[in-house]
Protein backbone atom coordinates (compact mmCIF):
# COMPACT_ATOMS: atom_id res chain seq x y z
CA UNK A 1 20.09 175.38 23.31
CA UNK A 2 22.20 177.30 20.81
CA UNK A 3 20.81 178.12 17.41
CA UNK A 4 22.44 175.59 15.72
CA UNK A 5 20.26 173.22 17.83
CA UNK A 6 17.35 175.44 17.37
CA UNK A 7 17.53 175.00 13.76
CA UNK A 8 17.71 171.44 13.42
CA UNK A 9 15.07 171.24 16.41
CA UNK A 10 13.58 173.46 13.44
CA UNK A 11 13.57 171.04 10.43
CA UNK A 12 12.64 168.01 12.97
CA UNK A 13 9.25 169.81 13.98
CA UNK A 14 8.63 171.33 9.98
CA UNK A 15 9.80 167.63 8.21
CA UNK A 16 7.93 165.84 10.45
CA UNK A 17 4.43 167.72 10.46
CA UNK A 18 4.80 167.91 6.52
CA UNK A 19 5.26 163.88 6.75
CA UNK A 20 1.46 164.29 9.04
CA UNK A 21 0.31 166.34 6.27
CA UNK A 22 0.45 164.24 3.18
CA UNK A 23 -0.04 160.92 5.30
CA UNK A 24 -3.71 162.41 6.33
CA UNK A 25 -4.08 163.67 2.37
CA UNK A 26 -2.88 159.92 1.48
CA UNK A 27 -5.35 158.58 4.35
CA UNK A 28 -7.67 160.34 3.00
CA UNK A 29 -7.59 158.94 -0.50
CA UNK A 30 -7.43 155.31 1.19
CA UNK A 31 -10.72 156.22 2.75
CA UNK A 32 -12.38 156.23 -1.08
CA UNK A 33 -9.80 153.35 -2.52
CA UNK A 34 -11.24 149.31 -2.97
CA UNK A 35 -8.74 147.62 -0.44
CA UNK A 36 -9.36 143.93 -0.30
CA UNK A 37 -6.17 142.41 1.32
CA UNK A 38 -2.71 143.66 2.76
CA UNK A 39 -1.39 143.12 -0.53
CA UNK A 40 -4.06 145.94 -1.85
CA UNK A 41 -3.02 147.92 1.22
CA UNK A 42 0.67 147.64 0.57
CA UNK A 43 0.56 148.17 -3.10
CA UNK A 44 -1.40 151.21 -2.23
CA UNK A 45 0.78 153.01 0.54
CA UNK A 46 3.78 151.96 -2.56
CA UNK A 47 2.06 153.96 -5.20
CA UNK A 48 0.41 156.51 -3.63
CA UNK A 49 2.30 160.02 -3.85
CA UNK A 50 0.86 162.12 -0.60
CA UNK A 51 1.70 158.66 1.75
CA UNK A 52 5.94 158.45 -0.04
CA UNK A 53 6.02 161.76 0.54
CA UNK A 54 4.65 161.42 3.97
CA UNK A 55 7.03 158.61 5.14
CA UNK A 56 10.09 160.48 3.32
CA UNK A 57 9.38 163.51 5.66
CA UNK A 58 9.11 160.80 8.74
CA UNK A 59 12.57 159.59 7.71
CA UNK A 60 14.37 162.84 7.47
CA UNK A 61 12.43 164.16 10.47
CA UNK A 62 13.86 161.06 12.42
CA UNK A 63 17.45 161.63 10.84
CA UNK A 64 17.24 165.53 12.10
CA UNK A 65 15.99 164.19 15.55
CA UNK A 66 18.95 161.84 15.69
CA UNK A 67 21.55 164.49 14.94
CA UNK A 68 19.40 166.56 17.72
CA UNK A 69 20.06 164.10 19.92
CA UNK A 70 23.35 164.12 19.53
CA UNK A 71 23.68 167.62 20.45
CA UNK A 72 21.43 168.35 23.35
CA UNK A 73 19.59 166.23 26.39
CA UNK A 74 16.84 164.18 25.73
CA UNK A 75 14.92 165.99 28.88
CA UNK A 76 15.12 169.00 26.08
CA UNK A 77 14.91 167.57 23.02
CA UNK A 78 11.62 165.23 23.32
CA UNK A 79 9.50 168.04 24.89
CA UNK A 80 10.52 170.55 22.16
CA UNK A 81 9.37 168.34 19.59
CA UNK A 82 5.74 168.74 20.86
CA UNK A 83 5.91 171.73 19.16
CA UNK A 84 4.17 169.65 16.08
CA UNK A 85 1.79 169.07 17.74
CA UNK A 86 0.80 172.91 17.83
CA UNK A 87 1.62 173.31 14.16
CA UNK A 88 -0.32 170.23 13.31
CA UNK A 89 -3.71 171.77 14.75
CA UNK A 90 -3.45 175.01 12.44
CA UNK A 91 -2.44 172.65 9.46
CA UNK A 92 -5.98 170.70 10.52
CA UNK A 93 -8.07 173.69 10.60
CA UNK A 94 -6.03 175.63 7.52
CA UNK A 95 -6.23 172.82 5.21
CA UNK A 96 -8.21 169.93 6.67
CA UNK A 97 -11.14 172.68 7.77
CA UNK A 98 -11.17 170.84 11.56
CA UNK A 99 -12.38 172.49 14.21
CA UNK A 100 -10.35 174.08 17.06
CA UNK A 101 -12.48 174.25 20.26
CA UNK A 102 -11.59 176.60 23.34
CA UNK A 103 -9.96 173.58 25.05
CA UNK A 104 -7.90 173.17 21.81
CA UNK A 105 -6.49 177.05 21.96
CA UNK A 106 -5.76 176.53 25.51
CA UNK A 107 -3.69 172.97 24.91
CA UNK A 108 -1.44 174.83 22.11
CA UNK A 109 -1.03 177.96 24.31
CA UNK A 110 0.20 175.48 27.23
CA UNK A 111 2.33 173.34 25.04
CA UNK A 112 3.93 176.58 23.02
CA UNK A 113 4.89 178.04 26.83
CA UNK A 114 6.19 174.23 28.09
CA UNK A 115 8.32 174.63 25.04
CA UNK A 116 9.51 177.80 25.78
CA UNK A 117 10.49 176.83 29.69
CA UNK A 118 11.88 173.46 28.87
CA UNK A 119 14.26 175.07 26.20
CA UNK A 120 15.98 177.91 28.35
CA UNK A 121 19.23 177.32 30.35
């Protein structure tokens, strides 16, 4: 994978954990909202800042994965992407206060070095 691909591999992994980030902020304020019906629940997720902001990160994340996809094997490019997944537990314990057990560390220190393999020549 050449840097080119690196980079957009780059903005797929930061677009789509900032789309995570304000969808849990959004779900969050849902928790506290009076929802009634799936009209309340639509007209909610349609006004609500943190959840627009969520899904326009989900769409550009998806665009960037497409033009990834374009560019590099799909036995590369879907295993990379788990790299959210280790950005997404330090965004829950930096802003969401969650906990990160030993089993936890472990996971993102497995993940981060399955990256690493699946991405070299």
């Amino acid at each position: 994978m050449g840097w080119s691909e690196l980079l957009i591999l780059g903005c797929t992994v930061i677009f789509t954990v900032i789309g995570q980030l304000f969808l849990k902020l959004g779900a969050n304020q849902l928790a506290g909202a009076s929802i009634k019906s799936l009209w309340d629940l639509l007209w909610y997720i349609m006004t609500n800042l943190n959840l627009l902001v969520g899904l326009g990160s989900y769409g550009t994340a998806a665009i960037s994965y497409i033009l990834l996809l374009s560019r590099v094997d799909i036995s590369i490019a879907a295993p990379a992407i788990s790299l959210t997944y280790v950005i997404s537990i330090l965004l829950g314990y930096l802003v969401f206060h969650e906990a990160i057990g030993h089993t936890r560390v472990l996971g993102v220190f497995l993940i981060s070095i399955g990256v690493f393999c699946v991405i070299q020549k």
